[in-house]
C-alpha atoms as a PDB file:
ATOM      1  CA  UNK A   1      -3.827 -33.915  26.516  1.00  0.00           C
ATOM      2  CA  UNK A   2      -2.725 -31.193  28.914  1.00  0.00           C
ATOM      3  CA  UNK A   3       0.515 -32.394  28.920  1.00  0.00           C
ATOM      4  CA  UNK A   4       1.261 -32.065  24.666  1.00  0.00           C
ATOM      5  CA  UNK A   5      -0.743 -28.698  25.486  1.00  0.00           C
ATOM      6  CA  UNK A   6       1.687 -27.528  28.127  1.00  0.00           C
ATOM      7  CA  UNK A   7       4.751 -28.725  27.014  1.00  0.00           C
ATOM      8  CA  UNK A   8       4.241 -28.346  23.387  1.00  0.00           C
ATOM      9  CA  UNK A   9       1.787 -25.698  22.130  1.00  0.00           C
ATOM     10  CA  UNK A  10       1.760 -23.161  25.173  1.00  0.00           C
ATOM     11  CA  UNK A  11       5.374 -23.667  26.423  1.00  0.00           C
ATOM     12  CA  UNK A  12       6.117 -19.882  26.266  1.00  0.00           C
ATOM     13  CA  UNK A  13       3.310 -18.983  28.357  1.00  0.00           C
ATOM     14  CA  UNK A  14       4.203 -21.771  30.411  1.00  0.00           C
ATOM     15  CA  UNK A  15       7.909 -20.437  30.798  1.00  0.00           C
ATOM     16  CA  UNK A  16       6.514 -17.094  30.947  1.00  0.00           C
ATOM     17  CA  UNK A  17       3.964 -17.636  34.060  1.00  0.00           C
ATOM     18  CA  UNK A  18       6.742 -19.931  35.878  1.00  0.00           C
ATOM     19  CA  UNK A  19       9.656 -16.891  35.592  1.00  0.00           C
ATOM     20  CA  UNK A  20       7.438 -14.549  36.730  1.00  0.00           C
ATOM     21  CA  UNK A  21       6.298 -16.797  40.172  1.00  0.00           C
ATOM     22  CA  UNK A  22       9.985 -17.666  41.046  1.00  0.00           C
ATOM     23  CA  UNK A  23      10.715 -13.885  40.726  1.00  0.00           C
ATOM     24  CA  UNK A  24       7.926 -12.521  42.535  1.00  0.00           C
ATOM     25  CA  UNK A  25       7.927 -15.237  45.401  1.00  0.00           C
ATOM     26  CA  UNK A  26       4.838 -14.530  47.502  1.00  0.00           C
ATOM     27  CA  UNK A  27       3.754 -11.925  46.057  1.00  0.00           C
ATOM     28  CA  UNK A  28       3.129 -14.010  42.676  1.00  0.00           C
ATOM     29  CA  UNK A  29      -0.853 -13.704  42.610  1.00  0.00           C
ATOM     30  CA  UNK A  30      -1.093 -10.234  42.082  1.00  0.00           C
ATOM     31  CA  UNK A  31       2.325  -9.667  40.200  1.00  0.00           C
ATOM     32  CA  UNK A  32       2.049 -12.293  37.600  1.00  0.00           C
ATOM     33  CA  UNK A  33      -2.168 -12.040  36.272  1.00  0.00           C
ATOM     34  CA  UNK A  34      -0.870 -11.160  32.906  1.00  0.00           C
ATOM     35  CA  UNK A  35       1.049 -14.285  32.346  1.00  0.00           C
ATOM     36  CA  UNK A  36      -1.349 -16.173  33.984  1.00  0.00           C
ATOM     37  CA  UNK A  37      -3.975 -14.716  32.090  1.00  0.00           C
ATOM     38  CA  UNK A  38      -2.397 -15.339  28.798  1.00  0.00           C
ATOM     39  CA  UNK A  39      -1.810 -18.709  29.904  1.00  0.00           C
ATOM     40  CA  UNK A  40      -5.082 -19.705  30.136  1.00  0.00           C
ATOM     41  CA  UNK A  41      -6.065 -18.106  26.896  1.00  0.00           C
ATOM     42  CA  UNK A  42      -3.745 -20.347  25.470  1.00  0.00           C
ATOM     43  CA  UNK A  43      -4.744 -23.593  27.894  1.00  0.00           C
ATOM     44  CA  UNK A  44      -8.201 -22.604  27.190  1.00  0.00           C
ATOM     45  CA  UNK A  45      -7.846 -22.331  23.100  1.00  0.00           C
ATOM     46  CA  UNK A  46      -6.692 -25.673  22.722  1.00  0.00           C
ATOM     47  CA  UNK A  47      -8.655 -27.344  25.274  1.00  0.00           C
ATOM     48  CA  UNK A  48     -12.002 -26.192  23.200  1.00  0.00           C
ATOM     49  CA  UNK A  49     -10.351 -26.714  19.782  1.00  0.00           C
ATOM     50  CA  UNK A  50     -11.629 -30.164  18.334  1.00  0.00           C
ATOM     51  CA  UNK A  51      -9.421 -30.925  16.176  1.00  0.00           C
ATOM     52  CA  UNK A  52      -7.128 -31.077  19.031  1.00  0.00           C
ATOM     53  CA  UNK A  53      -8.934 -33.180  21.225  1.00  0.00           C
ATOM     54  CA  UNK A  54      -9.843 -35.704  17.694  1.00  0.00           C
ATOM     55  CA  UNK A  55      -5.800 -36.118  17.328  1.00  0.00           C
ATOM     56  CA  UNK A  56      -5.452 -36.562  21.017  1.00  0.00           C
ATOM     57  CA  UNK A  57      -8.217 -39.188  21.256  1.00  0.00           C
ATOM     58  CA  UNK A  58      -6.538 -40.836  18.108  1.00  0.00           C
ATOM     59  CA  UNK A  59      -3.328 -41.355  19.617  1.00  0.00           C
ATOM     60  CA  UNK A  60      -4.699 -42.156  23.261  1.00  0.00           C
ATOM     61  CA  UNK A  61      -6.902 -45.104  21.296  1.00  0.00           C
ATOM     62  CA  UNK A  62      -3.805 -46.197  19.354  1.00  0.00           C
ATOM     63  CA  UNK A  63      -1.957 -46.079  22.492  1.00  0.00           C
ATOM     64  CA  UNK A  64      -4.306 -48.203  24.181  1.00  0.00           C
ATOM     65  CA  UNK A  65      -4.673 -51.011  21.044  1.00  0.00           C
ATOM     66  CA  UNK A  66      -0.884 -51.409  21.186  1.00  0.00           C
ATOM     67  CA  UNK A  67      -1.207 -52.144  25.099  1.00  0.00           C
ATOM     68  CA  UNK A  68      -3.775 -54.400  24.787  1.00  0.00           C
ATOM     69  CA  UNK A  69      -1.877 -56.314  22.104  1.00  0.00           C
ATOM     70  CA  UNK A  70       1.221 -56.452  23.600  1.00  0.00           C
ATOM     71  CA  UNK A  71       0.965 -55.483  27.176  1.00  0.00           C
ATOM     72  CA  UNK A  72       3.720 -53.050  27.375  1.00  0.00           C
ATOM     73  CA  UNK A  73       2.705 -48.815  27.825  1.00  0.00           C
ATOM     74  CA  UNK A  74       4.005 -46.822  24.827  1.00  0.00           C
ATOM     75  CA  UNK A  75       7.313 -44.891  25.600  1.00  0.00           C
ATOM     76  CA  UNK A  76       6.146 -41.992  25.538  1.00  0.00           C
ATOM     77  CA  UNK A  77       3.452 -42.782  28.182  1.00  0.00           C
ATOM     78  CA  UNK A  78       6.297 -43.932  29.915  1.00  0.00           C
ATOM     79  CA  UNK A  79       7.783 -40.401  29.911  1.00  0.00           C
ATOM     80  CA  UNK A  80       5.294 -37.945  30.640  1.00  0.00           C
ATOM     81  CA  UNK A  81       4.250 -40.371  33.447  1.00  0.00           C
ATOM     82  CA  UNK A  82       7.520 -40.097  34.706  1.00  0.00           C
ATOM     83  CA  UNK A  83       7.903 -36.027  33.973  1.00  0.00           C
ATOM     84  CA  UNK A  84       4.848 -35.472  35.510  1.00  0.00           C
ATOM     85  CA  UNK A  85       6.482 -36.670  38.508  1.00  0.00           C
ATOM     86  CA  UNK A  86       9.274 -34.103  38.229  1.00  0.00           C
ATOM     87  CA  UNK A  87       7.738 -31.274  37.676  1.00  0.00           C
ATOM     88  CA  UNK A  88       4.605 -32.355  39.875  1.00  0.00           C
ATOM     89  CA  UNK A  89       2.029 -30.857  35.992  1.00  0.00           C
END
Protein backbone atom coordinates (compact mmCIF):
# COMPACT_ATOMS: atom_id res chain seq x y z
CA UNK A 1 0.00 0.00 0.00
CA UNK A 2 2.52 2.74 0.70
CA UNK A 3 4.45 1.78 -2.00
CA UNK A 4 1.42 2.26 -5.06
CA UNK A 5 0.83 5.45 -2.72
CA UNK A 6 4.36 6.74 -3.06
CA UNK A 7 5.28 5.79 -6.27
CA UNK A 8 2.03 6.22 -7.95
CA UNK A 9 -0.49 8.70 -6.50
CA UNK A 10 1.90 11.16 -4.52
CA UNK A 11 5.04 10.90 -6.75
CA UNK A 12 5.25 14.73 -7.17
CA UNK A 13 5.29 15.37 -3.61
CA UNK A 14 7.54 12.61 -3.34
CA UNK A 15 9.99 14.21 -6.02
CA UNK A 16 9.21 17.43 -4.56
CA UNK A 17 10.26 16.64 -0.72
CA UNK A 18 13.42 14.51 -2.07
CA UNK A 19 14.81 17.76 -4.38
CA UNK A 20 14.38 19.91 -1.75
CA UNK A 21 16.57 17.51 1.02
CA UNK A 22 19.45 16.89 -1.52
CA UNK A 23 19.52 20.72 -2.02
CA UNK A 24 19.33 21.84 1.39
CA UNK A 25 21.72 19.07 2.87
CA UNK A 26 21.61 19.50 6.64
CA UNK A 27 19.74 22.05 6.87
CA UNK A 28 16.68 20.00 5.25
CA UNK A 29 14.30 20.01 8.45
CA UNK A 30 13.64 23.46 8.59
CA UNK A 31 14.10 24.32 4.77
CA UNK A 32 11.89 21.74 3.28
CA UNK A 33 8.34 21.72 5.94
CA UNK A 34 6.35 22.76 2.99
CA UNK A 35 7.09 19.80 0.88
CA UNK A 36 7.07 17.70 3.64
CA UNK A 37 3.96 19.01 4.77
CA UNK A 38 2.23 18.58 1.52
CA UNK A 39 3.55 15.23 1.45
CA UNK A 40 1.85 14.00 4.16
CA UNK A 41 -1.39 15.59 3.18
CA UNK A 42 -1.14 13.56 0.31
CA UNK A 43 0.33 10.19 2.30
CA UNK A 44 -2.29 10.94 4.75
CA UNK A 45 -5.41 11.33 2.10
CA UNK A 46 -4.96 8.09 0.70
CA UNK A 47 -3.99 6.22 3.66
CA UNK A 48 -7.65 7.17 5.24
CA UNK A 49 -9.45 6.85 1.87
CA UNK A 50 -11.29 3.35 1.81
CA UNK A 51 -11.73 2.80 -1.29
CA UNK A 52 -8.07 2.75 -1.49
CA UNK A 53 -7.29 0.48 1.10
CA UNK A 54 -10.63 -2.03 -0.41
CA UNK A 55 -8.56 -2.14 -3.92
CA UNK A 56 -5.35 -2.64 -2.09
CA UNK A 57 -6.70 -5.46 0.10
CA UNK A 58 -8.24 -6.91 -3.22
CA UNK A 59 -5.13 -7.23 -4.97
CA UNK A 60 -2.95 -8.21 -1.79
CA UNK A 61 -5.75 -11.27 -1.37
CA UNK A 62 -5.50 -12.08 -5.09
CA UNK A 63 -1.87 -11.90 -4.74
CA UNK A 64 -1.82 -14.23 -2.01
CA UNK A 65 -4.51 -16.99 -3.75
CA UNK A 66 -2.18 -17.11 -6.76
CA UNK A 67 0.83 -17.95 -4.27
CA UNK A 68 -0.87 -20.38 -2.54
CA UNK A 69 -1.89 -22.09 -5.78
CA UNK A 70 1.14 -22.03 -7.42
CA UNK A 71 3.87 -21.17 -5.06
CA UNK A 72 5.57 -18.54 -7.00
CA UNK A 73 5.24 -14.40 -5.60
CA UNK A 74 3.52 -12.26 -8.26
CA UNK A 75 6.03 -10.10 -10.34
CA UNK A 76 5.22 -7.30 -9.23
CA UNK A 77 5.82 -8.34 -5.56
CA UNK A 78 8.91 -9.32 -6.94
CA UNK A 79 9.69 -5.69 -7.88
CA UNK A 80 8.77 -3.44 -5.27
CA UNK A 81 10.50 -6.00 -2.96
CA UNK A 82 13.42 -5.51 -4.85
CA UNK A 83 12.95 -1.41 -5.29
CA UNK A 84 12.40 -1.11 -1.88
CA UNK A 85 15.82 -2.26 -1.54
CA UNK A 86 17.15 0.52 -3.78
CA UNK A 87 15.74 3.23 -2.65
CA UNK A 88 15.73 1.88 1.09
CA UNK A 89 11.03 3.27 1.01
Amino acid sequence: MREIIARERCSEQVQDFTKCCKDSGILMVVKCQKENSALKECLTAHYNDPDFYEECKMEYLKEREEFRKTGRKTVRTCFWKKLRKLTNL
